[in-house]
PDB file of N, CA and C in Angstrom:
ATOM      1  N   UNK A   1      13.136 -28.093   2.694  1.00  0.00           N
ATOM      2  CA  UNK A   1      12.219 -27.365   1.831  1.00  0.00           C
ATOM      3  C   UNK A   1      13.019 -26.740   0.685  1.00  0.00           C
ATOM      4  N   UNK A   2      12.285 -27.051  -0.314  1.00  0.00           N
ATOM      5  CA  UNK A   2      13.269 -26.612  -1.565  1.00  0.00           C
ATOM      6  C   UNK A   2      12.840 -24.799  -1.784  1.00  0.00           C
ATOM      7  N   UNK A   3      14.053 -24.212  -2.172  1.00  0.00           N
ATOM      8  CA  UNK A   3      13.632 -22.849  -2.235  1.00  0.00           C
ATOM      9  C   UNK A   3      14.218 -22.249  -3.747  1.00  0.00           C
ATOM     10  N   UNK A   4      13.614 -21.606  -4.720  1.00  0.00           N
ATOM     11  CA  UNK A   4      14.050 -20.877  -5.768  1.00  0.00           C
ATOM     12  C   UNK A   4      14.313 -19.438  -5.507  1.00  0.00           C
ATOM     13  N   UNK A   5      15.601 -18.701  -5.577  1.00  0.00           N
ATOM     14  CA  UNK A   5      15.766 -17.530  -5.607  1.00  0.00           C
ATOM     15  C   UNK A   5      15.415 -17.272  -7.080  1.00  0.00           C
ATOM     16  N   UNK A   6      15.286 -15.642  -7.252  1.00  0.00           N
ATOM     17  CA  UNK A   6      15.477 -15.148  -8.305  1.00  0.00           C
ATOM     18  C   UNK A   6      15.802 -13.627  -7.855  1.00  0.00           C
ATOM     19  N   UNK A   7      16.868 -13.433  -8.934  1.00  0.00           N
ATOM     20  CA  UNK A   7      17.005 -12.186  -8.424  1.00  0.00           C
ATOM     21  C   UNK A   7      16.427 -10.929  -9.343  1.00  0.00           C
ATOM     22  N   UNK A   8      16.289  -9.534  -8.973  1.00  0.00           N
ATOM     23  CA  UNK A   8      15.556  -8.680 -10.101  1.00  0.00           C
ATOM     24  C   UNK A   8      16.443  -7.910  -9.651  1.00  0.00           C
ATOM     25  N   UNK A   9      16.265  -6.772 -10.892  1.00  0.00           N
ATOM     26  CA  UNK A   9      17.022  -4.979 -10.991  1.00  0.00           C
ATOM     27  C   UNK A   9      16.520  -4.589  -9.079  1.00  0.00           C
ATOM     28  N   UNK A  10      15.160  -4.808  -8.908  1.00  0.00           N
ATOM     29  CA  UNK A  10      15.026  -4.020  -7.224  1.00  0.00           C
ATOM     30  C   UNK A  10      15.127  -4.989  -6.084  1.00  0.00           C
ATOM     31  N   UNK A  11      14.698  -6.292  -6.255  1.00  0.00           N
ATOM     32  CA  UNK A  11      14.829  -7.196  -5.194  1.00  0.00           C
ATOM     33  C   UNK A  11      15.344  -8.995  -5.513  1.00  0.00           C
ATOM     34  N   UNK A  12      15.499  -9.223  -4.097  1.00  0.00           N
ATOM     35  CA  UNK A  12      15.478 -10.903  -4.500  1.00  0.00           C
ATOM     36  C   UNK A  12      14.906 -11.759  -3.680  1.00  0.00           C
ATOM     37  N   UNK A  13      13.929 -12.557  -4.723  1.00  0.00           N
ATOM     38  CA  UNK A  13      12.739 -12.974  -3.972  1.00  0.00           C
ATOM     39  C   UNK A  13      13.092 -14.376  -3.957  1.00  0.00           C
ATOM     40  N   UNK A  14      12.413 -14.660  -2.840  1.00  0.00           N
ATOM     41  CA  UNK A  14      12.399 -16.363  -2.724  1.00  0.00           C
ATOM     42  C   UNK A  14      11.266 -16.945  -2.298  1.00  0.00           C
ATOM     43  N   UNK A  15      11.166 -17.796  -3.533  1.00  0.00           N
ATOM     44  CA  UNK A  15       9.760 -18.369  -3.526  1.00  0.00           C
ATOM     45  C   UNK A  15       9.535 -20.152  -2.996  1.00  0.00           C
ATOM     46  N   UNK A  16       8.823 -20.506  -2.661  1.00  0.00           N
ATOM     47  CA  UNK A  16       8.932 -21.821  -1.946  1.00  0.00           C
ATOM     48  C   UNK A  16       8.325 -22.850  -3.191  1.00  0.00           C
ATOM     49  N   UNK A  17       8.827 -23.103  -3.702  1.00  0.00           N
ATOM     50  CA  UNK A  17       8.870 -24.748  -5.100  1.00  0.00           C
ATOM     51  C   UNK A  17       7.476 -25.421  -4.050  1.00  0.00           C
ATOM     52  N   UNK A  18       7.471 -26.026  -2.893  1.00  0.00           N
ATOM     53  CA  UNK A  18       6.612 -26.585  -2.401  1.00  0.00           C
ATOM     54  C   UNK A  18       4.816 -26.063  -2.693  1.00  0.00           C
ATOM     55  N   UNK A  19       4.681 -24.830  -2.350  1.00  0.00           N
ATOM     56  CA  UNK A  19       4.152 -23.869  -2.660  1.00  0.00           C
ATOM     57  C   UNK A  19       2.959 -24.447  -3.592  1.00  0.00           C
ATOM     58  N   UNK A  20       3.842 -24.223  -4.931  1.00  0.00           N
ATOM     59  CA  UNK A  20       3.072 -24.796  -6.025  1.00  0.00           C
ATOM     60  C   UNK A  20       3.341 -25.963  -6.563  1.00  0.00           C
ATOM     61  N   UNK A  21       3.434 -26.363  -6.044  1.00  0.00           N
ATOM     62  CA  UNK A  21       3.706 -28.150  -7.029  1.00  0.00           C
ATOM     63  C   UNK A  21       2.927 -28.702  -7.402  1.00  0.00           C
ATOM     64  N   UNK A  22       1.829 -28.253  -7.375  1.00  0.00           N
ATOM     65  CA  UNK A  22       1.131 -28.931  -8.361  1.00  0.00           C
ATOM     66  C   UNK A  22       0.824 -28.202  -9.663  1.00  0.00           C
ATOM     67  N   UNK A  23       1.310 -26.814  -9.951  1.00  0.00           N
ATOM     68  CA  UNK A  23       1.388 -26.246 -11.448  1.00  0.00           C
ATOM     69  C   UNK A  23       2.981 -26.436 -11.506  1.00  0.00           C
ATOM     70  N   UNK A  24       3.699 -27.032 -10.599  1.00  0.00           N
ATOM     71  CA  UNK A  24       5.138 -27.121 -11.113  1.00  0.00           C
ATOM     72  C   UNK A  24       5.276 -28.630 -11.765  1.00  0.00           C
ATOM     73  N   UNK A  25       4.478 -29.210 -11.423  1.00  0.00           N
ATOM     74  CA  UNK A  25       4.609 -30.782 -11.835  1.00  0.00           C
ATOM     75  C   UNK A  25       4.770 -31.040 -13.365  1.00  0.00           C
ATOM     76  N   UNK A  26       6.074 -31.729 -13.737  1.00  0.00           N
ATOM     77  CA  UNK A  26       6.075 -31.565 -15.283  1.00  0.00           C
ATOM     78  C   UNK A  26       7.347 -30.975 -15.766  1.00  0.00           C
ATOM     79  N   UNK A  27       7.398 -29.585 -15.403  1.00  0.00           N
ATOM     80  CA  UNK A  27       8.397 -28.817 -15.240  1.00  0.00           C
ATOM     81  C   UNK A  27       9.744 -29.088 -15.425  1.00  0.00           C
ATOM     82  N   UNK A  28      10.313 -28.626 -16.479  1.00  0.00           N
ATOM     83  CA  UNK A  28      11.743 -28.677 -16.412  1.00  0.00           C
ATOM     84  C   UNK A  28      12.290 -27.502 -15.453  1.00  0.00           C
ATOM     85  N   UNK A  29      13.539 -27.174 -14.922  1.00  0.00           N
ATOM     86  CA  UNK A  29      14.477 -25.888 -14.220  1.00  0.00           C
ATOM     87  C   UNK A  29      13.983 -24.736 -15.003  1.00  0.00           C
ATOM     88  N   UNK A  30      13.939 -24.900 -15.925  1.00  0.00           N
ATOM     89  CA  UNK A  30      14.027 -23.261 -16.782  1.00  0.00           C
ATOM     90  C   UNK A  30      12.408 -23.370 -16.984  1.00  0.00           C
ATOM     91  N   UNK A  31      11.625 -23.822 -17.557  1.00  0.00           N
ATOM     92  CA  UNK A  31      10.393 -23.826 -17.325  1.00  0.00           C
ATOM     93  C   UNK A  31       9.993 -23.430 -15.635  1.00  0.00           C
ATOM     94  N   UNK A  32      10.421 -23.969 -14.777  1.00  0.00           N
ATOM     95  CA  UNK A  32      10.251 -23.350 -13.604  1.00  0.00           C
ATOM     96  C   UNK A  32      10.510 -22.146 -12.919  1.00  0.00           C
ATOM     97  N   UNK A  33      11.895 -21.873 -13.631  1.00  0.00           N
ATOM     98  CA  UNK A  33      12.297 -20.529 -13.128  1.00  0.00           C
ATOM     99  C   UNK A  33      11.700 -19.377 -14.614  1.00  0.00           C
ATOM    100  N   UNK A  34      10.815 -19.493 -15.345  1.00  0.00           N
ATOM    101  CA  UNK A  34      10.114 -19.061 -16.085  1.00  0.00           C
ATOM    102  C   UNK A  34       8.495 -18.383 -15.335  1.00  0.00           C
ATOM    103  N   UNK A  35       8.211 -19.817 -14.847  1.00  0.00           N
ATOM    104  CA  UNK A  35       6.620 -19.531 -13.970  1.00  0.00           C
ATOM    105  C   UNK A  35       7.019 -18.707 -12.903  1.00  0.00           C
ATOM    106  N   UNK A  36       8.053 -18.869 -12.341  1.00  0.00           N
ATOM    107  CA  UNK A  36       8.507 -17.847 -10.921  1.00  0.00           C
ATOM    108  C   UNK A  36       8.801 -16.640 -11.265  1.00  0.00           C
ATOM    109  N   UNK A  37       9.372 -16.400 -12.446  1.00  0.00           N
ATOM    110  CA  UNK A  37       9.505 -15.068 -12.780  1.00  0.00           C
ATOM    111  C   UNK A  37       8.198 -14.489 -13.560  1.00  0.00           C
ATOM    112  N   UNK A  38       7.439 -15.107 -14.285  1.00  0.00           N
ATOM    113  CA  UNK A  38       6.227 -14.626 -14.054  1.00  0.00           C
ATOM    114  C   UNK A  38       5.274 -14.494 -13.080  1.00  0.00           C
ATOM    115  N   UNK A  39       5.176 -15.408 -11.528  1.00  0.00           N
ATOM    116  CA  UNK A  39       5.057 -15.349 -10.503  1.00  0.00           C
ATOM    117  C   UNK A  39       5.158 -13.874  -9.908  1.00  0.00           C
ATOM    118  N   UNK A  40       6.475 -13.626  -9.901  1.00  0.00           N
ATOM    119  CA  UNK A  40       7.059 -12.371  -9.107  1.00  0.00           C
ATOM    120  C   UNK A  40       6.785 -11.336  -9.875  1.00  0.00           C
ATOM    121  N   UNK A  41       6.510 -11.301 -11.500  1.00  0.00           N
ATOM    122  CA  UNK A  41       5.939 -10.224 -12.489  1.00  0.00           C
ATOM    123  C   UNK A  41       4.809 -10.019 -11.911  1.00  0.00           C
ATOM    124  N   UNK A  42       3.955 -10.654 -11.760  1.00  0.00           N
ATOM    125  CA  UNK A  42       2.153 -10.507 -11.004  1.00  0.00           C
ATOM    126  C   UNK A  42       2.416  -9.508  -9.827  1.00  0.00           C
ATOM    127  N   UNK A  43       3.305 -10.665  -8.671  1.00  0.00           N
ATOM    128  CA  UNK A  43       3.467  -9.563  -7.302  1.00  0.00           C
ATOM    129  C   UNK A  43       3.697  -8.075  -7.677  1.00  0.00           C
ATOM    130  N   UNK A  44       5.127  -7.983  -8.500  1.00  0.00           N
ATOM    131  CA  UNK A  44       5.565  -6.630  -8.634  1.00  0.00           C
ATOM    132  C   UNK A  44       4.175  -5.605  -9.112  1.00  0.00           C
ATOM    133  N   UNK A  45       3.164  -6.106 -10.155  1.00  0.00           N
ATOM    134  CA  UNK A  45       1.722  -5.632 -10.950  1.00  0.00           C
ATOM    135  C   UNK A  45       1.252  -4.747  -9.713  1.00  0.00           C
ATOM    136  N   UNK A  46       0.978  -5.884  -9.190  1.00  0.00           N
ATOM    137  CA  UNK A  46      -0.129  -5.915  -7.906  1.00  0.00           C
ATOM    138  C   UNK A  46       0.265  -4.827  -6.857  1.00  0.00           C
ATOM    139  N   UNK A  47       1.927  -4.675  -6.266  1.00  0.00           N
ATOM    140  CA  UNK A  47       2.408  -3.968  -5.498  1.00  0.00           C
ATOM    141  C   UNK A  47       2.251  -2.856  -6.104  1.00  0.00           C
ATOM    142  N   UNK A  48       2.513  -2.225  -7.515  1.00  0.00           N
ATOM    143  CA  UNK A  48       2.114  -0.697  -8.469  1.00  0.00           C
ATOM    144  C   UNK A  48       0.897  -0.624  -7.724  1.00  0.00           C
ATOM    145  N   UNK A  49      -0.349  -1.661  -8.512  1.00  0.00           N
ATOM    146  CA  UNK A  49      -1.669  -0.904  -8.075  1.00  0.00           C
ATOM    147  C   UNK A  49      -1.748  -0.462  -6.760  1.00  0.00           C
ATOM    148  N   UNK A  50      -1.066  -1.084  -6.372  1.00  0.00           N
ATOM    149  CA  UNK A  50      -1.565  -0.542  -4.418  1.00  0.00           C
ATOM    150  C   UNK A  50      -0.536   0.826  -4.280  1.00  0.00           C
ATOM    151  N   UNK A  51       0.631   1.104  -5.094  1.00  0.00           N
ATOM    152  CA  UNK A  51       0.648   2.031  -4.142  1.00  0.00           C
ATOM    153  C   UNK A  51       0.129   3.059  -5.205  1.00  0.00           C
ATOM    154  N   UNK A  52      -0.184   3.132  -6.383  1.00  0.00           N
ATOM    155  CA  UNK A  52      -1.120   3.425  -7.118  1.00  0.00           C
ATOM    156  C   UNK A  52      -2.416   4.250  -6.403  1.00  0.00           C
ATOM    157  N   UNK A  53      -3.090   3.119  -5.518  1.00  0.00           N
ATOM    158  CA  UNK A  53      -4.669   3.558  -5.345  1.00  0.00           C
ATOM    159  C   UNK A  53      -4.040   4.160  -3.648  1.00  0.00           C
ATOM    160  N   UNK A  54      -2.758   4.006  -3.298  1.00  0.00           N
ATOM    161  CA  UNK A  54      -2.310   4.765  -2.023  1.00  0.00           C
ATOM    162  C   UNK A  54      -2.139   6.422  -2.467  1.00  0.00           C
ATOM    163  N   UNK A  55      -1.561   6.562  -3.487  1.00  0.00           N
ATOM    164  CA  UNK A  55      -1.271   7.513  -4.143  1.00  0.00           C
ATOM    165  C   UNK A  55      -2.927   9.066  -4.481  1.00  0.00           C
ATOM    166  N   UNK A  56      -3.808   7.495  -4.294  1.00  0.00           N
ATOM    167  CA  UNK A  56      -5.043   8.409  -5.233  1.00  0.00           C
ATOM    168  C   UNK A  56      -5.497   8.690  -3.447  1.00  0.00           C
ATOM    169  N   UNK A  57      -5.613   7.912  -2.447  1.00  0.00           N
ATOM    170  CA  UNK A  57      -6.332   8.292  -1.585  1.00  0.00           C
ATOM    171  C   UNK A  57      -5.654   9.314  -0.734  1.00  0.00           C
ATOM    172  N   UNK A  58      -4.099   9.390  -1.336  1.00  0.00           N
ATOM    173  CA  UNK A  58      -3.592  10.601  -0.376  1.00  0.00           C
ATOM    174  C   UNK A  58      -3.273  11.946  -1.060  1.00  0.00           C
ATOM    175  N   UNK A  59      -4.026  11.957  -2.343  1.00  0.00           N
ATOM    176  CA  UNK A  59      -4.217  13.224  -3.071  1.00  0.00           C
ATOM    177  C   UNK A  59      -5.548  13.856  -2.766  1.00  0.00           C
ATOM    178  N   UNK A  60      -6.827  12.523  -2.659  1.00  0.00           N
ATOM    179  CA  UNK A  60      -8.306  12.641  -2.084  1.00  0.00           C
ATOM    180  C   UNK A  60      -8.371  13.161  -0.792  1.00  0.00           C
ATOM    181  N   UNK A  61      -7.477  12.888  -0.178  1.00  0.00           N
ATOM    182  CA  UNK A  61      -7.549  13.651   1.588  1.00  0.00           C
ATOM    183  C   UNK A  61      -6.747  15.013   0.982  1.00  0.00           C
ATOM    184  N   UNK A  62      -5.820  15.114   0.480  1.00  0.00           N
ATOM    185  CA  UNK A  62      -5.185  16.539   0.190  1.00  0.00           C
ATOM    186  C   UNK A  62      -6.377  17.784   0.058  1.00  0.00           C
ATOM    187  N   UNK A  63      -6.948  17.218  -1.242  1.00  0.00           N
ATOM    188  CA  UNK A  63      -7.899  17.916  -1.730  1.00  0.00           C
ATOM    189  C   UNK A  63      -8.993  18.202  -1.083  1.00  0.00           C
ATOM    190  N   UNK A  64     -10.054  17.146   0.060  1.00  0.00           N
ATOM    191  CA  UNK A  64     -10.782  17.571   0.698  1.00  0.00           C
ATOM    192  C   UNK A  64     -10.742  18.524   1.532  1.00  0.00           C
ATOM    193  N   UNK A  65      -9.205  18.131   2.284  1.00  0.00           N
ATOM    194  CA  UNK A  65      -8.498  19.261   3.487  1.00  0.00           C
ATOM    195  C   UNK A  65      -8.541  20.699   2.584  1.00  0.00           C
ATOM    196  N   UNK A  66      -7.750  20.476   1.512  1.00  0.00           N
ATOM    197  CA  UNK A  66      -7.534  22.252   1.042  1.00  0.00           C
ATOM    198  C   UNK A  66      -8.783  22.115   0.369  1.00  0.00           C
ATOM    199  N   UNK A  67      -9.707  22.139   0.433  1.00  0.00           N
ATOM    200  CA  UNK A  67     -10.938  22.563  -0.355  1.00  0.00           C
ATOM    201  C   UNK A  67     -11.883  23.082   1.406  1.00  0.00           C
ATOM    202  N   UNK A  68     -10.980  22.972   2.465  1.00  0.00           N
ATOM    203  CA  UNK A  68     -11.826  23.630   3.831  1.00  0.00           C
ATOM    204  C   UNK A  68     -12.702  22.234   4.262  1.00  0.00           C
ATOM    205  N   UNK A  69     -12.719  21.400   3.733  1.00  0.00           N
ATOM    206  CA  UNK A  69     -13.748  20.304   4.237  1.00  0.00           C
ATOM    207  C   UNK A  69     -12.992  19.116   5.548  1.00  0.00           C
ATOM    208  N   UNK A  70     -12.659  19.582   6.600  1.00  0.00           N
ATOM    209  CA  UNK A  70     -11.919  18.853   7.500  1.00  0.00           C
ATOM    210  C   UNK A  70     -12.797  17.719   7.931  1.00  0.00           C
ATOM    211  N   UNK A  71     -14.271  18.204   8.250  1.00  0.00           N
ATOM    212  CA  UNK A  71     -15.486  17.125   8.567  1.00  0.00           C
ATOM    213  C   UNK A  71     -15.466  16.016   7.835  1.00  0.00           C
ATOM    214  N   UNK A  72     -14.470  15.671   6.520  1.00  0.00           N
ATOM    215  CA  UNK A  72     -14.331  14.697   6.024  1.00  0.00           C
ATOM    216  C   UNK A  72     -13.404  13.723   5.990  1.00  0.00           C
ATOM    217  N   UNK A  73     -12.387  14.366   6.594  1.00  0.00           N
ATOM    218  CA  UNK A  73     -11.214  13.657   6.634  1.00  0.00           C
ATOM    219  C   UNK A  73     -11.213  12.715   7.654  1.00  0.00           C
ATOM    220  N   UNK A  74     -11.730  12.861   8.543  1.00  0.00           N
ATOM    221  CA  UNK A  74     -11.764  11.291   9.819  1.00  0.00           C
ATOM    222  C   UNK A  74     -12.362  10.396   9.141  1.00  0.00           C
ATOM    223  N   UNK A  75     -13.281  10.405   7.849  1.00  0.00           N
ATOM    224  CA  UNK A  75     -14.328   9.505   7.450  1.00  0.00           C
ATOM    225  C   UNK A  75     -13.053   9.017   6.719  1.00  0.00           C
ATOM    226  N   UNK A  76     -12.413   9.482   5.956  1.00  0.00           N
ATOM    227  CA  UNK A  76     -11.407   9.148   5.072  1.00  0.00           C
ATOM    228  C   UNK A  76     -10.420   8.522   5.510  1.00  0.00           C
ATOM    229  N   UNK A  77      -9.781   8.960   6.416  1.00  0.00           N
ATOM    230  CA  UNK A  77      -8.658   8.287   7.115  1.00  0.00           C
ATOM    231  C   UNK A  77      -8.602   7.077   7.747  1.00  0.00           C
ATOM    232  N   UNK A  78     -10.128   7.184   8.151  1.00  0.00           N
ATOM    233  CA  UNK A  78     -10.626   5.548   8.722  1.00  0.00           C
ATOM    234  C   UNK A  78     -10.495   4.961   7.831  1.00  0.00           C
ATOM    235  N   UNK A  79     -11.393   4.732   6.656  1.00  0.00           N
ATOM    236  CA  UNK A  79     -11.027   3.725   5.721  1.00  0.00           C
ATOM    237  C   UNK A  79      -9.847   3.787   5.133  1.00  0.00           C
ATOM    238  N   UNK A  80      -9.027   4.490   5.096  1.00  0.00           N
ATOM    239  CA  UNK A  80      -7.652   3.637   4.615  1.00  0.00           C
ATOM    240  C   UNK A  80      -6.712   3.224   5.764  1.00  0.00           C
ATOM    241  N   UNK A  81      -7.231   3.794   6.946  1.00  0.00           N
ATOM    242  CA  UNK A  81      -6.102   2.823   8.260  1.00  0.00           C
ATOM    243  C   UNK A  81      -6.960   1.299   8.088  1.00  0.00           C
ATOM    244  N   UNK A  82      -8.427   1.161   7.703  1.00  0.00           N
ATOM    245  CA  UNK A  82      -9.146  -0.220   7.353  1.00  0.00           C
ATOM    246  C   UNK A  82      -8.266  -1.132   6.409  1.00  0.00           C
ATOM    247  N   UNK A  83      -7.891   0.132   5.344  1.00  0.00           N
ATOM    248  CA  UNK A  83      -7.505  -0.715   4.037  1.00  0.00           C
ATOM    249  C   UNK A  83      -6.315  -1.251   4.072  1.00  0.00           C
ATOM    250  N   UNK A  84      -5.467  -0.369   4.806  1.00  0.00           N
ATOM    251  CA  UNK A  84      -3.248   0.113   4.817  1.00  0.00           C
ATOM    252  C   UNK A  84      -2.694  -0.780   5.884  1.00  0.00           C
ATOM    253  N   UNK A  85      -3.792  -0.186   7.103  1.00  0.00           N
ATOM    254  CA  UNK A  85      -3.284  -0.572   8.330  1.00  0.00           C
ATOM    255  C   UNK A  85      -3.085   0.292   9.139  1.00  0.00           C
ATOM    256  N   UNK A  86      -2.531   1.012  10.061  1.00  0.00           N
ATOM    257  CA  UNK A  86      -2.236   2.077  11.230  1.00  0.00           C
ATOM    258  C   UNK A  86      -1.324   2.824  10.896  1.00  0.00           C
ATOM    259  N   UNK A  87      -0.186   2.218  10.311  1.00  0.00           N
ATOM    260  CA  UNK A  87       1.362   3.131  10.295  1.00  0.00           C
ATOM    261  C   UNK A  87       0.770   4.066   9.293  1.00  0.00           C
ATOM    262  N   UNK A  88       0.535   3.266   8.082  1.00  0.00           N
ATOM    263  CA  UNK A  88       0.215   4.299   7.125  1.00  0.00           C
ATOM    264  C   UNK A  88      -0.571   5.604   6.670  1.00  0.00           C
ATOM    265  N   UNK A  89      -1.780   4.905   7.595  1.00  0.00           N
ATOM    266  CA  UNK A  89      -2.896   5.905   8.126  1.00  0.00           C
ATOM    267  C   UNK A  89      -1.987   6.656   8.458  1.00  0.00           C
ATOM    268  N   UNK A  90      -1.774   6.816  10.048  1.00  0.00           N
ATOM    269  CA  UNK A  90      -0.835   7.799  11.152  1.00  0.00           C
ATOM    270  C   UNK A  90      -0.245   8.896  10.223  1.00  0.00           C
ATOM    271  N   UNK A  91       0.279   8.203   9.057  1.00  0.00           N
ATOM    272  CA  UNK A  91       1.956   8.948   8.305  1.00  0.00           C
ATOM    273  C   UNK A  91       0.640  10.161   7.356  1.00  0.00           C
ATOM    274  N   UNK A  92       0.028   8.906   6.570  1.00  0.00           N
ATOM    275  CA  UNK A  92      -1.271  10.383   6.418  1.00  0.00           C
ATOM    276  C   UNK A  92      -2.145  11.324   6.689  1.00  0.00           C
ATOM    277  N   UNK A  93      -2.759  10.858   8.025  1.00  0.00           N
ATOM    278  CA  UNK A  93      -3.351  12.062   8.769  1.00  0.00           C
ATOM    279  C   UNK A  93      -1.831  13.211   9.004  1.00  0.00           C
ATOM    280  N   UNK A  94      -0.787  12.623   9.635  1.00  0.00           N
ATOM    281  CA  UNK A  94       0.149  13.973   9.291  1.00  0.00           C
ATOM    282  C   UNK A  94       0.599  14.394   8.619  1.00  0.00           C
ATOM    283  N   UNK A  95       0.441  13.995   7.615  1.00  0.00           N
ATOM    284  CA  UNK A  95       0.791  15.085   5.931  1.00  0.00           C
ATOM    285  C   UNK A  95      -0.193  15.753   6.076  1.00  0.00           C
ATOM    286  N   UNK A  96      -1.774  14.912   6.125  1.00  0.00           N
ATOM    287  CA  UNK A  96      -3.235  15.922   5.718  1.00  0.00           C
ATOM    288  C   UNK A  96      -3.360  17.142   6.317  1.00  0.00           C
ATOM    289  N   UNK A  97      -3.032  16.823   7.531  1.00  0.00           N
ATOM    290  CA  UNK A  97      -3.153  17.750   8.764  1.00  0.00           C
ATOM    291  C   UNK A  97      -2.492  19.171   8.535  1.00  0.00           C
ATOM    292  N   UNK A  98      -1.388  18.979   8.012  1.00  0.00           N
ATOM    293  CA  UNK A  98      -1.047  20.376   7.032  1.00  0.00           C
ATOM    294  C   UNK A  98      -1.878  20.969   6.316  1.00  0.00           C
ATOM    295  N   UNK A  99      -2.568  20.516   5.144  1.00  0.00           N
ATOM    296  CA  UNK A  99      -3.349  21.260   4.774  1.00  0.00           C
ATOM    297  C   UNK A  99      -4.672  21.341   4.954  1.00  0.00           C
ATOM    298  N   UNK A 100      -5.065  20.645   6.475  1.00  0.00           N
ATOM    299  CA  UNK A 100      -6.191  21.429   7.349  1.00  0.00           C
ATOM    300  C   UNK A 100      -6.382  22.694   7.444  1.00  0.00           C
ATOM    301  N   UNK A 101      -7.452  23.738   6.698  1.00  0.00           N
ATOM    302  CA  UNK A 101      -7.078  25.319   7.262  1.00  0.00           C
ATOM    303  C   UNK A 101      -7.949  25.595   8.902  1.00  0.00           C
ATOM    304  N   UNK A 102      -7.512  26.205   9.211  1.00  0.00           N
ATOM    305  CA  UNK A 102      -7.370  26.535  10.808  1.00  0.00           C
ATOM    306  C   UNK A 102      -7.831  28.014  10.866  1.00  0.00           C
ATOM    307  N   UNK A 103      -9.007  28.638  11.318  1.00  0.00           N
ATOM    308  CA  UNK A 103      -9.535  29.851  11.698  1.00  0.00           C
ATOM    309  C   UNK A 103      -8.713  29.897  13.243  1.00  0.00           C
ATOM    310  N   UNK A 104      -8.262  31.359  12.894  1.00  0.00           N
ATOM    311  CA  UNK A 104      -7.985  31.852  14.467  1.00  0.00           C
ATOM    312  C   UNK A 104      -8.754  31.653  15.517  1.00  0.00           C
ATOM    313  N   UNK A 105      -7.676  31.235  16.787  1.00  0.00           N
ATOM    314  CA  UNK A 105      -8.918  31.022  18.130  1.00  0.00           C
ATOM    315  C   UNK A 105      -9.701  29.546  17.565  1.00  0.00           C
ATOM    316  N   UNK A 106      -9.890  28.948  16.610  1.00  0.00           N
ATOM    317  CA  UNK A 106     -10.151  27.629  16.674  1.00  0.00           C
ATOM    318  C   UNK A 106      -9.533  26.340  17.753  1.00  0.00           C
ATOM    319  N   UNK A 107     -10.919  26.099  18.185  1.00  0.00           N
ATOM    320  CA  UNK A 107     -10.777  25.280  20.132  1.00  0.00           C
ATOM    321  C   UNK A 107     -11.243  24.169  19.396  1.00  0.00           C
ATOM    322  N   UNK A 108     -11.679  23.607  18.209  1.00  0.00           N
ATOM    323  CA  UNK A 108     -12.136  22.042  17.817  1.00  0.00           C
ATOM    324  C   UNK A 108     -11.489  21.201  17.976  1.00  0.00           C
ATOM    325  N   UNK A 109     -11.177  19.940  18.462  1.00  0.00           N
ATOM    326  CA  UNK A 109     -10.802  18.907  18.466  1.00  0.00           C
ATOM    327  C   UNK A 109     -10.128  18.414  17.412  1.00  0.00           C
ATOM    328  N   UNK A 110      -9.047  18.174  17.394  1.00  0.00           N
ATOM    329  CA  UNK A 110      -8.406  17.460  16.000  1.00  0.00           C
ATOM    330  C   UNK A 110      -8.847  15.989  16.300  1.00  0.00           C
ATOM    331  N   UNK A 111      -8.704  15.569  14.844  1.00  0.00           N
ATOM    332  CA  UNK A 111      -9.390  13.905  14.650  1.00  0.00           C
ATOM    333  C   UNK A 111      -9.153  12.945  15.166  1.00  0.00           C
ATOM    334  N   UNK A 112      -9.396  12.293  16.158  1.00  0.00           N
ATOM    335  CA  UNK A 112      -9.037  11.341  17.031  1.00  0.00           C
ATOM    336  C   UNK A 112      -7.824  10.405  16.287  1.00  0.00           C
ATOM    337  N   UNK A 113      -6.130  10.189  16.518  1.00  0.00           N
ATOM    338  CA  UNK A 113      -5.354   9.636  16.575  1.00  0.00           C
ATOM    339  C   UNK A 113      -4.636  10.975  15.619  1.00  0.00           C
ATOM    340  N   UNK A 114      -4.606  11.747  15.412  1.00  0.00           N
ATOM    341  CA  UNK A 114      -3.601  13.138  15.093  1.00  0.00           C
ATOM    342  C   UNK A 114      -3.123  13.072  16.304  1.00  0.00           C
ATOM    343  N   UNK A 115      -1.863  13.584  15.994  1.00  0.00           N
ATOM    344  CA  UNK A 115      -1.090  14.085  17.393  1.00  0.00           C
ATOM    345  C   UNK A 115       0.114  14.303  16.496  1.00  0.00           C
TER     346      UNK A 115
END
């Protein structure tokens, strides 16, 4: 299997030539290692927005928590362990969970998977 490295300032990616061969067909080397580095320009795009809209949903739980609204945050947290996955969720319910405010003598249940 033929493989193209390329390397960047943060990583080095390797992309599989097989992959696309049929927009590689034609292609000279440098024309190819042209489309791959615009290739890996897209990924890098794409990886910003996400942690981008990670960024917005863990300022949105900040703010609900310190605005006293805890009844919202399980709704919240679900959909981004939907969106992220588990680890990430987990890592945010325990940041949020800080700025949960807490009345003395409060016996409520924290949000199912806090700990």
């Amino acid at each position: 299997m033929k493989v193209l490295e390329i390397e960047t300032k943060e990583s080095k990616v390797e992309l599989d030539i097989l992959k696309n061969q049929q927009e590689l067909n034609g292609l000279n080397k440098q024309q190819a290692h042209t489309y791959f580095l615009w290739q890996h320009c897209l990924w890098l795009k794409k990886q910003e927005q996400e942690k981008e809209e990670w960024q917005r949903q863990v300022e949105k739980c900040s703010h609900l928590a310190q605005a006293g609204s805890p009844d919202h945050l399980p709704i919240i947290l679900d959909e981004v362990q939907r969106q992220r996955g588990s680890q990430r969720a987990s890592l945010l319910k325990t940041r949020v969970r800080a700025f949960v405010p807490r009345k003395e003598n409060d016996t409520t249940q924290e949000p199912e998977g806090c700990g």
